[in-house]
Protein backbone atom coordinates (compact mmCIF):
# COMPACT_ATOMS: atom_id res chain seq x y z
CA UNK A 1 -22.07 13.73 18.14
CA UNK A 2 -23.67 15.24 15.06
CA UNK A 3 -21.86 18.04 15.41
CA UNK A 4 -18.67 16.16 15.20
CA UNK A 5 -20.03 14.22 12.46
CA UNK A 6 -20.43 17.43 10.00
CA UNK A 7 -17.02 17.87 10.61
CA UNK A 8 -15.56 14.49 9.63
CA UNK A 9 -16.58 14.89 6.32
CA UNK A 10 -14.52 14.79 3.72
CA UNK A 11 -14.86 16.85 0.46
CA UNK A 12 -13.16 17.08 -2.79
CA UNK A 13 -12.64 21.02 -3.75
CA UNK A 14 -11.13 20.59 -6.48
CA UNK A 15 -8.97 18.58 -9.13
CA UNK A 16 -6.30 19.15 -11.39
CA UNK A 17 -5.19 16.24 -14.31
CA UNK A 18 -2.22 16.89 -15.92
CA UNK A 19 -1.31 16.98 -19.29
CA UNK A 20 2.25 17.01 -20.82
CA UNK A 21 3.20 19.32 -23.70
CA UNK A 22 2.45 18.65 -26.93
CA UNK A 23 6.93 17.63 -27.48
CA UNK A 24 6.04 14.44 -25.19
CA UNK A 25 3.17 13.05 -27.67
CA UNK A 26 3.58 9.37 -28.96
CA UNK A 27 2.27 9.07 -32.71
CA UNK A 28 1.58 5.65 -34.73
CA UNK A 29 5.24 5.62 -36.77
CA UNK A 30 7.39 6.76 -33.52
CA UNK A 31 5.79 3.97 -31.28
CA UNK A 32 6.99 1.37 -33.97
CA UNK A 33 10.62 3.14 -33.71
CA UNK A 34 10.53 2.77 -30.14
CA UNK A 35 9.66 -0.67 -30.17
CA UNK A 36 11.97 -1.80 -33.22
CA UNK A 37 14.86 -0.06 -30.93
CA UNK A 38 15.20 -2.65 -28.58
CA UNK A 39 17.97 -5.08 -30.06
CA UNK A 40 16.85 -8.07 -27.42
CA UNK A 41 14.02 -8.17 -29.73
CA UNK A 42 13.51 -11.42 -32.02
CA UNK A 43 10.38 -11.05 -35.02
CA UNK A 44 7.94 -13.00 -32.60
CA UNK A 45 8.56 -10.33 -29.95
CA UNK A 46 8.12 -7.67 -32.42
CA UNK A 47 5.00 -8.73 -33.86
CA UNK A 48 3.65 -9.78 -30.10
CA UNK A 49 3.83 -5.74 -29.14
CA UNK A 50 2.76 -4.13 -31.91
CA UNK A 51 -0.27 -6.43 -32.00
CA UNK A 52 -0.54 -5.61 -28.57
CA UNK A 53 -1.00 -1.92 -29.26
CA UNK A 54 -3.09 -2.74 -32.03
CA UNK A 55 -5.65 -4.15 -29.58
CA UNK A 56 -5.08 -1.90 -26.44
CA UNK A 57 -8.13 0.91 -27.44
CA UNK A 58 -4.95 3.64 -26.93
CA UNK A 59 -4.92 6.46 -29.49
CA UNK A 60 -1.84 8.49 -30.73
CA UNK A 61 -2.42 11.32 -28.42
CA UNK A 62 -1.10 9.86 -25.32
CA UNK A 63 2.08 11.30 -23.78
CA UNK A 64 5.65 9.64 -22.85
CA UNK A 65 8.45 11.00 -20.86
CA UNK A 66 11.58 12.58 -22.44
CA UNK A 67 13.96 10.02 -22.07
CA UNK A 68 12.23 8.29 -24.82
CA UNK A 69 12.53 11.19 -27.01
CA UNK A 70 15.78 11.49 -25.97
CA UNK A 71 16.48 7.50 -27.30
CA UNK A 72 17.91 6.89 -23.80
CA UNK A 73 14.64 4.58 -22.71
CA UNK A 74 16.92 1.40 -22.16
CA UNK A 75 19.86 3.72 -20.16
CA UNK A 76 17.78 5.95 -18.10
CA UNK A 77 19.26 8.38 -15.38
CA UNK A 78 18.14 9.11 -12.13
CA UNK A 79 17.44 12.71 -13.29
CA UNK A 80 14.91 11.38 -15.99
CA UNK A 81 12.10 10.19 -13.06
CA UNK A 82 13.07 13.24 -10.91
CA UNK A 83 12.54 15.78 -13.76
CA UNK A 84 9.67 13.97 -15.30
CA UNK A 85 7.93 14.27 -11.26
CA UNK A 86 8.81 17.58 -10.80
CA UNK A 87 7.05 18.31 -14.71
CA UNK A 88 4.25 17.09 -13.66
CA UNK A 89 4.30 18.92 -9.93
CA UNK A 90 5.05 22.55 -11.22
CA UNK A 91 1.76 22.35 -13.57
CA UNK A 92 -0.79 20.57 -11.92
CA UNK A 93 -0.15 21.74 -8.46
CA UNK A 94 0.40 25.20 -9.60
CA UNK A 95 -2.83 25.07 -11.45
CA UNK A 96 -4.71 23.43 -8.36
CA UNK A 97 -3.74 26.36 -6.13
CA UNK A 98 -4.22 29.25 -8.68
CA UNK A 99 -8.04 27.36 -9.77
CA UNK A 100 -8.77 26.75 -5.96
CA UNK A 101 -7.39 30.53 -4.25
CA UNK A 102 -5.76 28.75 -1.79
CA UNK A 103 -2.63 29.58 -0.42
CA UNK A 104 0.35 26.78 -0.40
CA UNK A 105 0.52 27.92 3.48
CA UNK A 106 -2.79 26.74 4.57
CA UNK A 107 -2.14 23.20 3.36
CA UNK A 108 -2.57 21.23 6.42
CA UNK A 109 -1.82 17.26 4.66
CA UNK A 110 0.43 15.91 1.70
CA UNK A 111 0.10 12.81 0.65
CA UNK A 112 1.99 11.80 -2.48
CA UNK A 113 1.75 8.56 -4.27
CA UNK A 114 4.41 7.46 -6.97
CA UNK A 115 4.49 3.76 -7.14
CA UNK A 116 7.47 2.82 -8.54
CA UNK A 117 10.14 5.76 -8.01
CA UNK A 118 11.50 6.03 -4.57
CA UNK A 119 13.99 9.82 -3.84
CA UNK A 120 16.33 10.74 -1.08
CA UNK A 121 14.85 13.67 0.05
CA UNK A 122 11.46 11.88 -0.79
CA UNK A 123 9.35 13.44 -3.31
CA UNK A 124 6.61 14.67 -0.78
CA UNK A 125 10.18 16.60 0.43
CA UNK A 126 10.73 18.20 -3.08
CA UNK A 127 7.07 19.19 -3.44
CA UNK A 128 7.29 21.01 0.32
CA UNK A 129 10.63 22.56 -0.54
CA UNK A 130 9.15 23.76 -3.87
CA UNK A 131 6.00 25.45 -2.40
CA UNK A 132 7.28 26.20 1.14
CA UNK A 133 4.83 23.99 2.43
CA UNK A 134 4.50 24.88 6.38
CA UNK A 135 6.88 22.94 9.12
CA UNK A 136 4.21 20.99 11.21
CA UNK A 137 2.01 19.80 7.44
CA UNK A 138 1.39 15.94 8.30
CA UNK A 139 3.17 14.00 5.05
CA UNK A 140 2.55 10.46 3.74
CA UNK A 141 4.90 9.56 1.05
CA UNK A 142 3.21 6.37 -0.66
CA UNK A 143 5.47 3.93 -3.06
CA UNK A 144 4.72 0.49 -4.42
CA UNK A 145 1.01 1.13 -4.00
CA UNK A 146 0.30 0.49 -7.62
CA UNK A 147 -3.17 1.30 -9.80
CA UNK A 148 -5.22 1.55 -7.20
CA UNK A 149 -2.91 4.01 -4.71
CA UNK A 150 -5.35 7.45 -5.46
CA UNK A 151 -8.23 5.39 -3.24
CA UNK A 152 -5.69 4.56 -0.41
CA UNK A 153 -4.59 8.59 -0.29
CA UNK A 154 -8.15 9.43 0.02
CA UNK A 155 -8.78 6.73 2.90
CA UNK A 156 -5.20 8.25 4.87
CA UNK A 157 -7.23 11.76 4.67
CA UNK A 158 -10.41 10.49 5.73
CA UNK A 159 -8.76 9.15 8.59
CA UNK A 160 -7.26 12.20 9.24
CA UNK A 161 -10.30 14.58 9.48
CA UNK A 162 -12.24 11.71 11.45
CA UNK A 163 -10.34 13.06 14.55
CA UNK A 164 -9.01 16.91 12.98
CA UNK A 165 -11.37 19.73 12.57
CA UNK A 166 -11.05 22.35 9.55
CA UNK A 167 -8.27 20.85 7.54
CA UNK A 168 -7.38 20.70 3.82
CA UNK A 169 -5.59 18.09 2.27
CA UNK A 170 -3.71 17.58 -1.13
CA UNK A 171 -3.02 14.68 -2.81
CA UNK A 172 -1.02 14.19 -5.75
CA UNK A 173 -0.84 11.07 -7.49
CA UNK A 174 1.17 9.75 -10.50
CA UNK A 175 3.50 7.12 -11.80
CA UNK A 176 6.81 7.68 -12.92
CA UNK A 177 7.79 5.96 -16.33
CA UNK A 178 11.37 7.01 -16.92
CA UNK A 179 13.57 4.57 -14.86
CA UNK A 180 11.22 1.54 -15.68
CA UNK A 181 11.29 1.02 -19.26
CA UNK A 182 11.75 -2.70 -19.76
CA UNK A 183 14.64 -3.62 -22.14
CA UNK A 184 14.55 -7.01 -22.45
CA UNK A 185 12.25 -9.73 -24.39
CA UNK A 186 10.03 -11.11 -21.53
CA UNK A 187 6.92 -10.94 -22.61
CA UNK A 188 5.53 -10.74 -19.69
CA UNK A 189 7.23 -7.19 -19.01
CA UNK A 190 7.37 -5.68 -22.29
CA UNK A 191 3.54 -5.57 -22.63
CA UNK A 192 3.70 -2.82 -19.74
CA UNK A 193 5.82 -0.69 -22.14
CA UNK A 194 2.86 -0.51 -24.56
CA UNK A 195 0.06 -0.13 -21.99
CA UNK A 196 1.68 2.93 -19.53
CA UNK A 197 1.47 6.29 -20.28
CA UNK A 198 2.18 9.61 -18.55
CA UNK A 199 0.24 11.63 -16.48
CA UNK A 200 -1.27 12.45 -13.17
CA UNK A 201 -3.43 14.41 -10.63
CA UNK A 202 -3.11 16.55 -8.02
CA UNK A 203 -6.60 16.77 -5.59
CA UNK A 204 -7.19 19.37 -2.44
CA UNK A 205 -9.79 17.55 -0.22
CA UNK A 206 -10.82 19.49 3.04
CA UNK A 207 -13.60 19.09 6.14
CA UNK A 208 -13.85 22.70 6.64
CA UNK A 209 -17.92 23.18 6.33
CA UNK A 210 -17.65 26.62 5.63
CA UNK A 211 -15.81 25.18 2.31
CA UNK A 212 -18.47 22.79 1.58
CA UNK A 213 -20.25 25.08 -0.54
CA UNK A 214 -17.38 25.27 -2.96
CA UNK A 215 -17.13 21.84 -3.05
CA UNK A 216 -17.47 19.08 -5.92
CA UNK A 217 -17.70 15.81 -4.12
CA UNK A 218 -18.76 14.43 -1.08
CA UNK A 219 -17.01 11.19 -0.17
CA UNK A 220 -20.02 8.53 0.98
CA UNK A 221 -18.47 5.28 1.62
CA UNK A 222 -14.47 3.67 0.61
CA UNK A 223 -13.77 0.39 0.46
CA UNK A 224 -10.53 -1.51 0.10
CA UNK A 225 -9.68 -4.97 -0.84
CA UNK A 226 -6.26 -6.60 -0.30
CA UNK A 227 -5.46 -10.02 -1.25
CA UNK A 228 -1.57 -9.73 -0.63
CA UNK A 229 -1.74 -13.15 1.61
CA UNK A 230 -2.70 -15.20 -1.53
CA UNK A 231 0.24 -15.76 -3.38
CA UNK A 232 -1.35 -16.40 -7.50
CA UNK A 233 -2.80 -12.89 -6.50
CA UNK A 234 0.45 -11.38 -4.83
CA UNK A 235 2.56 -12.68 -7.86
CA UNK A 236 0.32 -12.12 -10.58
CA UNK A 237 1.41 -8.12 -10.86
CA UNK A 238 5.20 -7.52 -9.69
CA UNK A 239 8.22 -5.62 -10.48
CA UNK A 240 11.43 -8.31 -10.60
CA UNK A 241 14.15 -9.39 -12.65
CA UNK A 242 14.05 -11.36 -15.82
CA UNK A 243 16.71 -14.20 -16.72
CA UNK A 244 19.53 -12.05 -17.44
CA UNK A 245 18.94 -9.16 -14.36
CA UNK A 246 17.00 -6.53 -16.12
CA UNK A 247 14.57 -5.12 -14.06
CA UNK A 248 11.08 -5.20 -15.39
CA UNK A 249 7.08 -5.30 -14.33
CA UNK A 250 5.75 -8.73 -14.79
CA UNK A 251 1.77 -8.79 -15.44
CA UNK A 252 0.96 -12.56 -14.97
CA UNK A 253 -1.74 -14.64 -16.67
CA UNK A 254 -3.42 -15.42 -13.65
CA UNK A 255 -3.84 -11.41 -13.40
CA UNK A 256 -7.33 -11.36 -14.69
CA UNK A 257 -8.25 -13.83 -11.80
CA UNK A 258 -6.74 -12.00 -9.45
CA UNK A 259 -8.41 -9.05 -10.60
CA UNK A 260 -12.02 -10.75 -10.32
CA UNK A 261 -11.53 -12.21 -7.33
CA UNK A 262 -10.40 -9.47 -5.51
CA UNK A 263 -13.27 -7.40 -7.25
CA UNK A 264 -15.88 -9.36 -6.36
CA UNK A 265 -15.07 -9.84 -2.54
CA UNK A 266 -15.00 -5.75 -2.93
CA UNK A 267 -18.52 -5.90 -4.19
CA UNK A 268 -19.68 -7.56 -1.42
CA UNK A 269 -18.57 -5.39 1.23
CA UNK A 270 -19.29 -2.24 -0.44
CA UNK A 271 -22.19 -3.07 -1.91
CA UNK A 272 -24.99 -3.26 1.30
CA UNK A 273 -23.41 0.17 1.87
CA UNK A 274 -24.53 1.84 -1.37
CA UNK A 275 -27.50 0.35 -3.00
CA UNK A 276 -30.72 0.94 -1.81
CA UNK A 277 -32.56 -1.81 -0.37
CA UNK A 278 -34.77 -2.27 -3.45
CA UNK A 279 -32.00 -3.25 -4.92
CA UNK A 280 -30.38 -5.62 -2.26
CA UNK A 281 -33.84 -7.34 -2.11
CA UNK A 282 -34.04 -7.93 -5.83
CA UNK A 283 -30.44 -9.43 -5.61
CA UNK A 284 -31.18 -11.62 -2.70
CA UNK A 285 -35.01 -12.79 -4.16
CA UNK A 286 -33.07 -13.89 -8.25
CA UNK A 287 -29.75 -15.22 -6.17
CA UNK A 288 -32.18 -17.35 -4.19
CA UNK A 289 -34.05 -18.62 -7.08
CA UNK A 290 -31.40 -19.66 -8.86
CA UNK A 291 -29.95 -21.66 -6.32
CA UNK A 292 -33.46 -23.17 -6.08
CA UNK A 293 -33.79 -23.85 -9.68
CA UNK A 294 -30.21 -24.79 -10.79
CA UNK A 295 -31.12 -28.18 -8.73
CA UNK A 296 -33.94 -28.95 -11.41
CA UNK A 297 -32.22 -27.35 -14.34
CA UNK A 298 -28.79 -27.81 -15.96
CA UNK A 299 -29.49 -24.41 -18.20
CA UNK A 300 -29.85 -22.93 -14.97
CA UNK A 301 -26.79 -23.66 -13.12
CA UNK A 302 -24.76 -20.80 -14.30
CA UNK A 303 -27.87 -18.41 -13.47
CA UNK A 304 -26.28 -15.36 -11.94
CA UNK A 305 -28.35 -11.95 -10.92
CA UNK A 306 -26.53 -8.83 -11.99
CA UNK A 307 -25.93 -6.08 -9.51
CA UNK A 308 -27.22 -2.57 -11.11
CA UNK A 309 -24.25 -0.91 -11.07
CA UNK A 310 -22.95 2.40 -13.22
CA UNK A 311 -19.40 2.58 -13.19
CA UNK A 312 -16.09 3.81 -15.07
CA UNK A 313 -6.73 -1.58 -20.36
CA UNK A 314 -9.76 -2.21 -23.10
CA UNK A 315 -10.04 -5.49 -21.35
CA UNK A 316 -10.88 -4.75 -17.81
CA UNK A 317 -13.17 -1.85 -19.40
CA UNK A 318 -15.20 -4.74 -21.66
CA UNK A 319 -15.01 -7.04 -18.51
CA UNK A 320 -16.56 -4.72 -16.03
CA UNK A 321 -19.03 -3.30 -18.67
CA UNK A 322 -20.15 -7.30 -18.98
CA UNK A 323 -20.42 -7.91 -15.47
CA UNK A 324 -21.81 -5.18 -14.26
CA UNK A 325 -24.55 -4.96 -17.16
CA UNK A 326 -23.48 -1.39 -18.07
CA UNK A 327 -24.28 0.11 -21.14
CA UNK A 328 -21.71 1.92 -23.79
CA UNK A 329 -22.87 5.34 -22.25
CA UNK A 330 -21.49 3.87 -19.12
CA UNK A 331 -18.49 2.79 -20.67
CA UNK A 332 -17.57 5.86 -22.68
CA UNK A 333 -15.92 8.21 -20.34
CA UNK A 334 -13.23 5.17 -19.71
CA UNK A 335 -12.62 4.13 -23.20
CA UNK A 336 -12.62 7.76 -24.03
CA UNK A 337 -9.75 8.38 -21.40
CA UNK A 338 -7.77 4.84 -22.28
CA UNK A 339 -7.89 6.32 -26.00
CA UNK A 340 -6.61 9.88 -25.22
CA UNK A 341 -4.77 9.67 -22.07
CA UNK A 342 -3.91 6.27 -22.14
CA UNK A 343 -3.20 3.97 -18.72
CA UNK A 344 -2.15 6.50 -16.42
CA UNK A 345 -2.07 4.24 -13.14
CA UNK A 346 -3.61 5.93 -10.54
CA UNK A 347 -4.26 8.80 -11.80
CA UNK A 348 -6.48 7.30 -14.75
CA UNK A 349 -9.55 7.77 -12.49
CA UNK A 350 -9.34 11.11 -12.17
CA UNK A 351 -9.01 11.59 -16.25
CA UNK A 352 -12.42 9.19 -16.33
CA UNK A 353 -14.04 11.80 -13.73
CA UNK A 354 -12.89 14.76 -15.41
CA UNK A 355 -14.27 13.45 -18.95
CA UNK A 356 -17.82 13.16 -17.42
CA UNK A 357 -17.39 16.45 -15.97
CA UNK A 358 -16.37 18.26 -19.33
CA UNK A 359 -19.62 16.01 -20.97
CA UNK A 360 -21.95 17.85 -18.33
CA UNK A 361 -23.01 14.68 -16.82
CA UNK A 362 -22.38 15.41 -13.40
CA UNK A 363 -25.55 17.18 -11.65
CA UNK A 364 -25.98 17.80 -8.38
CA UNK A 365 -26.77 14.91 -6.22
CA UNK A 366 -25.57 12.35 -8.38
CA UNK A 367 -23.78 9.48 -7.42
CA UNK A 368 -20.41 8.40 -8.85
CA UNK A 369 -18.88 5.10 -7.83
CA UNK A 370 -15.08 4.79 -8.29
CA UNK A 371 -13.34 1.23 -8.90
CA UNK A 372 -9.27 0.27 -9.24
CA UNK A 373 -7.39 -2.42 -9.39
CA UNK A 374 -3.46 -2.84 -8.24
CA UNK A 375 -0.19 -4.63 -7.99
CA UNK A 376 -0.73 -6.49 -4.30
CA UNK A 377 -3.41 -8.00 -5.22
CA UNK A 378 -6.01 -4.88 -4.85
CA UNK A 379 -9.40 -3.53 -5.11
CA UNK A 380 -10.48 -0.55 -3.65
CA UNK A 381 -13.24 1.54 -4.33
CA UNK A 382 -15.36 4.82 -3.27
CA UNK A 383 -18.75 6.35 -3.57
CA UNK A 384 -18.96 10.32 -4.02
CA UNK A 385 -21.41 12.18 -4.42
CA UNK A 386 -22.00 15.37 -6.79
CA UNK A 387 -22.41 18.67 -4.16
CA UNK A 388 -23.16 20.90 -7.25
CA UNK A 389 -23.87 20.70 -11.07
CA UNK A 390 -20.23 20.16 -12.49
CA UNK A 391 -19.27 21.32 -15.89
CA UNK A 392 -15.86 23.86 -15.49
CA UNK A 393 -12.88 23.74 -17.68
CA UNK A 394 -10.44 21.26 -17.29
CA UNK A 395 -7.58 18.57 -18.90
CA UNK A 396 -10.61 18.06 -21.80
CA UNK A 397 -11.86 21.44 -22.79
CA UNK A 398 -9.65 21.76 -25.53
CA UNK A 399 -10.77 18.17 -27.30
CA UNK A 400 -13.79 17.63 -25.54
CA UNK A 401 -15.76 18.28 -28.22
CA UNK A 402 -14.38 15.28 -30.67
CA UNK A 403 -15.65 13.06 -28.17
CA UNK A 404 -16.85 10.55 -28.64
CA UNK A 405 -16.10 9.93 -32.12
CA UNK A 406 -18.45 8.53 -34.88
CA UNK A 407 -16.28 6.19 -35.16
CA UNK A 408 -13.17 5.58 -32.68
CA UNK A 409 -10.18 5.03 -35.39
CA UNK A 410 -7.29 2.79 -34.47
CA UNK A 411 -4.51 4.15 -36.13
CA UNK A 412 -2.18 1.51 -34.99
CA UNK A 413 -4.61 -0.51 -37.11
CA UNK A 414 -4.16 1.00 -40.23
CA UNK A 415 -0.63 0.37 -39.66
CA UNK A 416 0.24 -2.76 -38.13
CA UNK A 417 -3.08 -4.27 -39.00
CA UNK A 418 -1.37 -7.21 -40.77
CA UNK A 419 0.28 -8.64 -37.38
CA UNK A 420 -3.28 -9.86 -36.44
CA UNK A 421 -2.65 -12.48 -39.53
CA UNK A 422 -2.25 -15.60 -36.91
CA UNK A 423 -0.84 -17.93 -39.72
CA UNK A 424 2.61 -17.89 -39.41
CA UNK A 425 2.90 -19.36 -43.11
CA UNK A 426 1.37 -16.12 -45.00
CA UNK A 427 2.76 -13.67 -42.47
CA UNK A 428 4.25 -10.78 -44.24
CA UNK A 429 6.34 -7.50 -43.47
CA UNK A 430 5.20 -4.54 -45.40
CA UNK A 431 7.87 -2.78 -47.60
CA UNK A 432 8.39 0.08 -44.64
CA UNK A 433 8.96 -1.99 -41.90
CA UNK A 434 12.65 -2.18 -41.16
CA UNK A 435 13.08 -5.12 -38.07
CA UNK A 436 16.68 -4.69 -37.31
């Protein structure tokens, strides 16, 4: 039994984040183009985006795909989200392999993740044509899985070498921007044109313990959430049609709801299975008092114990950070992602992870715990922990060292600063603002 324990372990060997070339980079001036080229845009739309990216904590080093370059965002092809996949592929999986010394051949699981772009052959397909991936690999092709899907691979190969000895995995996650640019005036699914940016990761996990040694992470516990049967939380984060059939992704108000409730029922299972007991004790003692005094106390009512956590848009970043009492050194390896990388979907953890790595913060036996959200409702989450002090080259090494800044500039500030003028009586357009 312990025997087979040892070997149901699954390890992270290494990671691989991708980053675009330097062609597919979004400055301050060409997101306002790209924005002012929709013509289904009115001046209340107009000035409801750019505020948007005004507030969103994204810098002007984040990445697009071509088709925007191209001016074709609102006529996509089908060739745009295949070639902007197999971009993304050819680098990061190639890198992986070359980093790791292991042979495409000896891959023994694929599991692929791309929410919201769906191939005949599937993309897991194109990536085992590609590589010459062997005939009997095992192959999960994952679509619709949303923010959240990277945890969900993981949990497939966990499964996997719970009852396989000596295999290694690779999962590649990503999101594929090109065929879902919104082109109508829906609020609710243009803001998702602002917030998404490209990118991905490609991850070989294995249970091979004469690997282990070579290993980053150790996966301790994984937890998922799903709250797909309530239908606020179902609806609150879904791709359909607006009023005149163009396809977008709705993001609902009752999303940050969703989100907490969804989170917090995630806490609770996960949480007996990663804190020590201190910790559990101190939470149970200060939840029990308050219920105790909130009887005798209106101030008290609202009492609520935090949960010592240390974890990883701008919003869910400032609302975790709040209620999981973390400090900014917490916070800064996800604000420092959101402003360089931008949302990346499900790859955005990995981006986080690699930051902290660059930063020399991972040691050996340290504990990281991993938390996203997606469209479903979801929460799912994971405990690693560090096999050996981290600090190699990766996406960050060439930036790493302008981070964090002294001070984080907005430049969408400096330039659409004015559209946070609420009064619709004073508000202005500057002289070099052509609305069309």
């Amino acid at each position: 039994m312990i025997d087979q324990k040892r070997h149901q372990t699954c390890y992270i060997l290494d990671y691989q984040c991708y980053k675009p070339t330097d062609d597919r980079m979004l400055s301050t001036r060409f997101c306002g183009e790209v924005i002012r080229r929709n013509k289904n845009l009115g001046l209340n739309e107009y000035k409801f985006l750019l505020k948007a990216i005004v507030s969103s904590g994204i810098g002007e080093q984040t990445y697009a795909p071509r088709m925007v370059f191209y001016g074709r965002e609102e006529c996509p092809t089908y060739n745009d989200g295949i070639s902007e996949m197999d971009e993304f592929f050819h680098d990061s999986i190639d890198k992986l392999f070359k980093k790791t010394k292991i042979p495409p051949s000896q891959i023994d699981v694929l599991v692929v993740n791309i929410s919201m772009l769906a191939t005949m052959p599937s993309l897991s397909s194109r990536i085992i044509n590609h590589y010459k991936l062997r005939e009997d690999i095992k192959v999960y092709n994952l679509t619709g899985m949303g923010c959240s899907a990277s945890a969900i691979s993981i949990n497939i190969v966990q499964n996997i070498f719970k009852i396989q000895k000596n295999k290694l995995a690779l999962i590649v996650t990503s999101e594929s921007l090109s065929p879902n640019w919104y082109s109508g005036n829906d609020r609710s699914m243009i803001l998702a044109n602002c917030l998404f940016r490209s990118g991905g990761c490609a991850i070989i996990l294995t249970n091979k313990l004469d690997l282990k040694n070579k290993a980053m992470f150790k996966l301790k516990c994984l937890v998922r959430t799903h709250h797909g049967a309530k239908n606020k939380s179902y609806n609150c984060c879904i791709q359909n049609e607006d009023g005149k059939g163009r396809v977008g992704f709705h993001l609902d108000k009752n999303l940050p709801k969703a989100a907490t409730r969804a989170f917090v029922d995630n806490l609770k299972e996960i949480a007996p299975k990663i804190l020590p007991i201190r910790e559990l004790v101190r939470f149970a003692i200060v939840s029990t008092a308050c219920r105790i005094l909130s009887h005798h106390s209106r101030k008290l009512r609202s009492c609520c114990p935090m949960i010592n956590f240390k974890t990883g848009g701008k919003a869910v970043i400032d609302g975790i950070g709040t209620n999981l009492n973390l400090s900014e050194y917490d916070l800064e390896p996800a604000r420092m992602t959101l402003h360089r990388f931008g949302n990346t979907s499900a790859s955005s953890l990995w981006y986080v992870l690699g930051y902290m790595e660059a930063k020399k913060r991972l040691k050996k036996g340290d504990k990281v715990f991993m938390i996203s959200f997606g469209a479903g409702f979801k929460c799912n989450s994971c405990l690693w922990e560090v096999v050996r002090d981290l600090g190699d080259g990766n996406v960050w090494e060439d930036c790493i060292h302008n981070y964090p800044p002294k001070t984080l500039e907005n430049p969408f500030l400096e330039k659409f600063g004015w559209l946070h003028n609420e009064d619709p009586s004073t508000f202005y357009v500057p002289d070099d603002y052509v609305i069309p």
